[in-house]
N, C-alpha and C. Protein backbone atom coordinates (compact mmCIF):
# COMPACT_ATOMS: atom_id res chain seq x y z
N UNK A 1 10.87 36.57 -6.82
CA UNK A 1 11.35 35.33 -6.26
C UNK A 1 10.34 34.22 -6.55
N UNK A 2 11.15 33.43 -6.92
CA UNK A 2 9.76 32.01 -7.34
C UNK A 2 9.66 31.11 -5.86
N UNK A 3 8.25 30.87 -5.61
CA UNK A 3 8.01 29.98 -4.80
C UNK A 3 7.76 28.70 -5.23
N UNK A 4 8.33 27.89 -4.09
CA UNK A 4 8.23 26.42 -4.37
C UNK A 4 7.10 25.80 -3.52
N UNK A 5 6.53 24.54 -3.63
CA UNK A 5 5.39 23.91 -2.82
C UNK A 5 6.00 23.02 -2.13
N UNK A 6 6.01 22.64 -1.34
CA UNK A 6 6.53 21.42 -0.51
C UNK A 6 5.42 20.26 -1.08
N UNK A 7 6.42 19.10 -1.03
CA UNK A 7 6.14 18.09 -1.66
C UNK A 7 5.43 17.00 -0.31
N UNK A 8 4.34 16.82 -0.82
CA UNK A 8 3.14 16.42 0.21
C UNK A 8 3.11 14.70 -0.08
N UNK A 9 3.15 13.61 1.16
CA UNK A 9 3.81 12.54 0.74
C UNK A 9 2.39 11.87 1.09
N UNK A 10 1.23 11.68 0.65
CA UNK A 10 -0.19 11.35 1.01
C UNK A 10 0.00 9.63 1.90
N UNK A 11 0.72 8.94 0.96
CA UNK A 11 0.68 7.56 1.43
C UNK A 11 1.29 7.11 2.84
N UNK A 12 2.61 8.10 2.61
CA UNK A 12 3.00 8.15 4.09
C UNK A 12 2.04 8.38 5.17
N UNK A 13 1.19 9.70 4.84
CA UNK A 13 0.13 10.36 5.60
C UNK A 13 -0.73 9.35 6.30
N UNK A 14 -1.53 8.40 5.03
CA UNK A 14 -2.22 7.37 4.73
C UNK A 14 -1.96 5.86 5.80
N UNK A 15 -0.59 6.21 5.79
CA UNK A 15 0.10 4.99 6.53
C UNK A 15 -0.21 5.19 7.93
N UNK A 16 0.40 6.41 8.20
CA UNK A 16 0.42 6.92 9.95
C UNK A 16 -0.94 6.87 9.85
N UNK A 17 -2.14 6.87 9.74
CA UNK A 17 -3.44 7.06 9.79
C UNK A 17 -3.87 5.88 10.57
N UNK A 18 -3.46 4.69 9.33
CA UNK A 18 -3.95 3.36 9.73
C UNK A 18 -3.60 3.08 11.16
N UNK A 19 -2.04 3.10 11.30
CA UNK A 19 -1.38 2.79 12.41
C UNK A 19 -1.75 2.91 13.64
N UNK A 20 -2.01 5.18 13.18
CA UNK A 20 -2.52 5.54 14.95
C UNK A 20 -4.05 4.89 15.13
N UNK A 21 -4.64 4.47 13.92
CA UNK A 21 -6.43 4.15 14.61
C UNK A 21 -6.05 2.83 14.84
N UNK A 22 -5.22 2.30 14.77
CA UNK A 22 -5.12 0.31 14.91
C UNK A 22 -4.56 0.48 16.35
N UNK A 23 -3.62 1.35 16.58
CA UNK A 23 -2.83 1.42 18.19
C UNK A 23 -3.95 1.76 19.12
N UNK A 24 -4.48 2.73 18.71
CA UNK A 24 -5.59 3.73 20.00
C UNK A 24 -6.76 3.22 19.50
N UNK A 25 -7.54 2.41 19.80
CA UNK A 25 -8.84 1.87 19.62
C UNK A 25 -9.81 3.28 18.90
N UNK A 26 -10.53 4.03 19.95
CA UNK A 26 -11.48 4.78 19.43
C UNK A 26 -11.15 5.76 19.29
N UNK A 27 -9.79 6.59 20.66
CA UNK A 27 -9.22 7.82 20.21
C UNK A 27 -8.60 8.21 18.90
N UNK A 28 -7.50 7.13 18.48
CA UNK A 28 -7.39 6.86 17.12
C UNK A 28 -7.97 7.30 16.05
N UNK A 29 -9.16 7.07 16.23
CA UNK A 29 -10.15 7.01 15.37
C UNK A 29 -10.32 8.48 15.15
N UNK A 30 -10.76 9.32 16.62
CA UNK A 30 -11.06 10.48 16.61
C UNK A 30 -10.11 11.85 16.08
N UNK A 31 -8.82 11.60 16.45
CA UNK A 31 -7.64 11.85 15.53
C UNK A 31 -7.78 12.34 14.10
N UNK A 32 -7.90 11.09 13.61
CA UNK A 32 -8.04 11.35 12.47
C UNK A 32 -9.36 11.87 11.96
N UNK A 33 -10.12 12.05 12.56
CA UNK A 33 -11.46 12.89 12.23
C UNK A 33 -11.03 14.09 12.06
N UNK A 34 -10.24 14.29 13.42
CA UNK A 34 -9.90 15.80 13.69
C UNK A 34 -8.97 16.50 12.84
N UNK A 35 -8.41 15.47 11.84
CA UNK A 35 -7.06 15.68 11.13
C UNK A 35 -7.99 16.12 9.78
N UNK A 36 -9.05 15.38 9.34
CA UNK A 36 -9.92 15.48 8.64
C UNK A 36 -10.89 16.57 8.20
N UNK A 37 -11.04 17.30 9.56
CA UNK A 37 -11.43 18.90 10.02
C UNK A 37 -10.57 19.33 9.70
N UNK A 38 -9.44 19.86 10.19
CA UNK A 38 -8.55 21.07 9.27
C UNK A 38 -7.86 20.84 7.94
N UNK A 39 -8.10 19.60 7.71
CA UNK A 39 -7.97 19.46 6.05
C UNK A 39 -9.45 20.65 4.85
N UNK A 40 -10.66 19.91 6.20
CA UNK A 40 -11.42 20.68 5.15
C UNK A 40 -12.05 22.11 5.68
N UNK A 41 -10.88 22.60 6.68
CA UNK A 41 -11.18 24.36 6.56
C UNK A 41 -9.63 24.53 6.19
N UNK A 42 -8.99 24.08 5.60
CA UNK A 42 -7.62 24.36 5.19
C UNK A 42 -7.84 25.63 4.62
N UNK A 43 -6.85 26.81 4.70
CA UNK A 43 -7.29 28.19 4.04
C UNK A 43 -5.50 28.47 3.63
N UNK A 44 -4.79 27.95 3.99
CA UNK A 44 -3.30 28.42 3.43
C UNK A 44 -2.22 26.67 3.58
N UNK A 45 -1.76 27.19 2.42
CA UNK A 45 -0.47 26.49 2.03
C UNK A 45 0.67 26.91 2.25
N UNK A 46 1.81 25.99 2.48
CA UNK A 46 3.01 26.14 3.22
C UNK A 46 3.46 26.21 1.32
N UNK A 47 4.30 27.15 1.66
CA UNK A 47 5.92 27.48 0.45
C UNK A 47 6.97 28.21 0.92
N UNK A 48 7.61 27.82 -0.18
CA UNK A 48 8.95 28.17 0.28
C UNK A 48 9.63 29.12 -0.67
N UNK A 49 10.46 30.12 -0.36
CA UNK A 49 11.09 31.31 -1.10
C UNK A 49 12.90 30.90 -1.08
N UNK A 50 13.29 31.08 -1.94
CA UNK A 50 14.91 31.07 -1.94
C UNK A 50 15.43 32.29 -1.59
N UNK A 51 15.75 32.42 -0.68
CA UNK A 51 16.77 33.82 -0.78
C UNK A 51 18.46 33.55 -0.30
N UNK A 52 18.47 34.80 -0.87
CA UNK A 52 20.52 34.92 -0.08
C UNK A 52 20.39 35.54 1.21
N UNK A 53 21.48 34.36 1.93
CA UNK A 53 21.74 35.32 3.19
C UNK A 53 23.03 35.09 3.87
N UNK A 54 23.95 35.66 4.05
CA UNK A 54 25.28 36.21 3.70
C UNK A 54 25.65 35.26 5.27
N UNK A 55 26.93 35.04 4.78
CA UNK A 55 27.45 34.43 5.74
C UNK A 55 28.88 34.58 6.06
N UNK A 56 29.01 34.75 7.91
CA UNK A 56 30.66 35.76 8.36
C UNK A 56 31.08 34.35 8.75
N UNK A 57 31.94 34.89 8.99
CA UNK A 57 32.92 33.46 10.12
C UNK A 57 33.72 34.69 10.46
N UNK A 58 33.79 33.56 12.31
CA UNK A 58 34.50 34.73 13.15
C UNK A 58 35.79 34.88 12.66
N UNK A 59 36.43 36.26 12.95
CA UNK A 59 37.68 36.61 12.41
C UNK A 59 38.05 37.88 13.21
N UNK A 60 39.54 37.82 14.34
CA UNK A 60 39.26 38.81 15.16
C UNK A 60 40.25 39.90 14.32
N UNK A 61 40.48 40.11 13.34
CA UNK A 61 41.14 40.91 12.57
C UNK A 61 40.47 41.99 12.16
N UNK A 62 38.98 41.81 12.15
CA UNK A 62 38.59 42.80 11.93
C UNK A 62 37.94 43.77 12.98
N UNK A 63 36.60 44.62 13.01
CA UNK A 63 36.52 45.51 14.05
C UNK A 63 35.01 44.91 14.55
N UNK A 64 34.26 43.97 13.34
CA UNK A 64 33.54 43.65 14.04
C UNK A 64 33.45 41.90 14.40
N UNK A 65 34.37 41.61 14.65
CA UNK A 65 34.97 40.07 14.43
C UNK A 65 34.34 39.14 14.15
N UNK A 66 33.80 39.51 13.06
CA UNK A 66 33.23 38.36 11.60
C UNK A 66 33.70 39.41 10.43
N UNK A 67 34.01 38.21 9.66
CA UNK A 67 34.64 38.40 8.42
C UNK A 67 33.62 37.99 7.16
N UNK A 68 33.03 38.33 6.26
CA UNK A 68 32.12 38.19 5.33
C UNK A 68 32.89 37.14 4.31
N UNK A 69 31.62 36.08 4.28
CA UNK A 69 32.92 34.84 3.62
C UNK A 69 31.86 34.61 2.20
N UNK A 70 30.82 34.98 2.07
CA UNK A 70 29.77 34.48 0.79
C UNK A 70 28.54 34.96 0.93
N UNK A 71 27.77 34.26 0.48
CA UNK A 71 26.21 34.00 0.43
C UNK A 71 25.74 33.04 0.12
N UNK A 72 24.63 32.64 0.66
CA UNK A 72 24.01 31.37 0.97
C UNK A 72 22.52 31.32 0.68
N UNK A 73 22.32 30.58 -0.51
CA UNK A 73 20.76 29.63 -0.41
C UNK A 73 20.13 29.25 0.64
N UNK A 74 19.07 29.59 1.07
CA UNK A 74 18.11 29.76 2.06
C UNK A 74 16.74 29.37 1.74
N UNK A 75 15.81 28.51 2.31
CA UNK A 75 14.60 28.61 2.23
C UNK A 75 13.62 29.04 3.44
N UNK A 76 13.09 30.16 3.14
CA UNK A 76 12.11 30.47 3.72
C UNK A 76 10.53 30.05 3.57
N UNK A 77 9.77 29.69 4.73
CA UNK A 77 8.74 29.03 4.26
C UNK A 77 7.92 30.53 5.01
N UNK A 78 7.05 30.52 3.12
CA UNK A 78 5.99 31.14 3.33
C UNK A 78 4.34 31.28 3.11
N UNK A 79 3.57 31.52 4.52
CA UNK A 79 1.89 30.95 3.86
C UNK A 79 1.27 31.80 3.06
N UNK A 80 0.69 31.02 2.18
CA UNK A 80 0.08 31.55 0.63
C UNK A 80 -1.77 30.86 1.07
N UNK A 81 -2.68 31.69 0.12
CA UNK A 81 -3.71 31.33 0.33
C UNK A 81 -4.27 30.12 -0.41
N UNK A 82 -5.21 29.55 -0.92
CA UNK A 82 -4.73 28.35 -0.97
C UNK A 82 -5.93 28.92 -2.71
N UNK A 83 -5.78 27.95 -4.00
CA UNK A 83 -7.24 28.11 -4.65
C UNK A 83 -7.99 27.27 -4.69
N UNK A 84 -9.11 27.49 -6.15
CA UNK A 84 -10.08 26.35 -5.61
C UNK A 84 -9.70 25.03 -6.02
N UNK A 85 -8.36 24.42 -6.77
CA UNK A 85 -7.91 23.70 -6.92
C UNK A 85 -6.74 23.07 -6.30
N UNK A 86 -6.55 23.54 -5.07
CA UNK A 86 -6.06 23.04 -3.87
C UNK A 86 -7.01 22.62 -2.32
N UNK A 87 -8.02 23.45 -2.46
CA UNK A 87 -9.04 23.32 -2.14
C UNK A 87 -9.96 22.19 -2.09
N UNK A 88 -10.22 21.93 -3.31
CA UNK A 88 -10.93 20.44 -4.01
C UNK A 88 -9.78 19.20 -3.26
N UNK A 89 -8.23 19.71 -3.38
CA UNK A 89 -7.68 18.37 -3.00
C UNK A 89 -7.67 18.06 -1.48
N UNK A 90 -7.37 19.27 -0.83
CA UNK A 90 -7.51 19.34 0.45
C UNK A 90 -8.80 18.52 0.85
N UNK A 91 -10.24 18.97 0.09
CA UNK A 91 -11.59 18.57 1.01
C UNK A 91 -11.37 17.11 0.53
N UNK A 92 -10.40 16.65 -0.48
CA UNK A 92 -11.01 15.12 -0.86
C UNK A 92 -10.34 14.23 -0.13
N UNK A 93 -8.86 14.62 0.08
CA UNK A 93 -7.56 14.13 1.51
C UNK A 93 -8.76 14.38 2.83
N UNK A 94 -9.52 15.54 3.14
CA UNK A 94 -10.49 15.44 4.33
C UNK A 94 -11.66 14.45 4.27
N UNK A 95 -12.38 14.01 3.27
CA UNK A 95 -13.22 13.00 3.22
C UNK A 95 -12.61 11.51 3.49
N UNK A 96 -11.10 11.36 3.04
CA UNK A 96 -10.59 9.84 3.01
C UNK A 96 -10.67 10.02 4.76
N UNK A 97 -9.53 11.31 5.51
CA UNK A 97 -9.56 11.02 6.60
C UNK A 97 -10.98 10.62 7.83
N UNK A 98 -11.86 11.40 7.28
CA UNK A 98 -13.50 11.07 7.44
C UNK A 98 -13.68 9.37 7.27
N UNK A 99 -13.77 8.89 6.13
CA UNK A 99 -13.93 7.16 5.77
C UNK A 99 -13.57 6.60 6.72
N UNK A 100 -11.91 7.03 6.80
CA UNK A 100 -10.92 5.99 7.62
C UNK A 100 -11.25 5.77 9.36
N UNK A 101 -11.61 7.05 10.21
CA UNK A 101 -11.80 7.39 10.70
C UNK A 101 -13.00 7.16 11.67
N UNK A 102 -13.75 6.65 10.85
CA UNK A 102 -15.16 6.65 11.16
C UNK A 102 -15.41 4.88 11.15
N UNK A 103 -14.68 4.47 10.28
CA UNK A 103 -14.47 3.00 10.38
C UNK A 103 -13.95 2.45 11.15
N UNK A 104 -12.58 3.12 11.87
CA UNK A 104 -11.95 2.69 12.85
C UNK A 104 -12.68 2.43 13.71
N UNK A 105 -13.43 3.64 14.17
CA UNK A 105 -14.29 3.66 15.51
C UNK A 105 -15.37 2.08 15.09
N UNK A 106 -15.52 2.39 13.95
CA UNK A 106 -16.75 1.01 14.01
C UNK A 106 -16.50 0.09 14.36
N UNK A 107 -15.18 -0.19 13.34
CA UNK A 107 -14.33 -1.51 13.78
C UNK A 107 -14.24 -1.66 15.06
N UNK A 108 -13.98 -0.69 15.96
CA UNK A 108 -12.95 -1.57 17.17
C UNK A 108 -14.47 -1.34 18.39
N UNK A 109 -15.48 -0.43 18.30
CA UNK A 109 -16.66 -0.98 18.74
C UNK A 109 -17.19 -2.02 18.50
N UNK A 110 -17.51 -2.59 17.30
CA UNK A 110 -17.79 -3.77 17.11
C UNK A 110 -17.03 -4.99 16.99
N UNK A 111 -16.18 -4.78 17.51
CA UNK A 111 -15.09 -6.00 17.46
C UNK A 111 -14.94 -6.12 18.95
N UNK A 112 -14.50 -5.13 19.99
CA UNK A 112 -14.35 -5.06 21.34
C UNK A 112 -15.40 -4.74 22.00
């Protein structure tokens, strides 16, 4: 079965970042530190597996009243370990959240 990666949307990520440290003064800030920490002990990646999985519709005609009508595309998400080239991206997504993070707090100490 081939696995797929889920498609990781950074800027979006990037966006909510700014937002929550601009809303929450210093907690904000800390957030994203913390978001920043399990980026860089990240040890598994989310994927996903296709499988079939069969599908009844009720039907009291028979004895066990579902009636077998197909099979169905399915994704199952499954954790994989991660290498050192997911790794590298993970710790470098954990350093931006670090930057951002750490600035916030500056900012809104030294501003408030």
């Amino acid at each position: 079965m081939e696995m797929i990666k889920e498609k990781e949307y950074i800027w979006v990520k990037l966006l909510w970042a700014i937002i929550i440290s601009g809303l929450l003064p210093v907690l904000g800030g800390l957030i994203i530190i913390y978001r920043g920490f399990i980026n860089f002990n990240k040890k598994f990646v989310k994927m996903y597996k296709i499988k079939h999985k069969p599908i009844y519709v009720k039907d009291r005609r028979y004895k066990t009243g579902l009636r077998f009508e197909g099979m169905k595309q399915v994704k199952v998400p499954v954790k994989v370990e991660i290498n050192n080239e997911q790794k590298l991206k993970a710790r470098k997504k954990s350093y931006g959240y670090f930057v951002l993070g750490i600035l916030s707090i500056i900012t809104h100490l030294v501003i408030f």
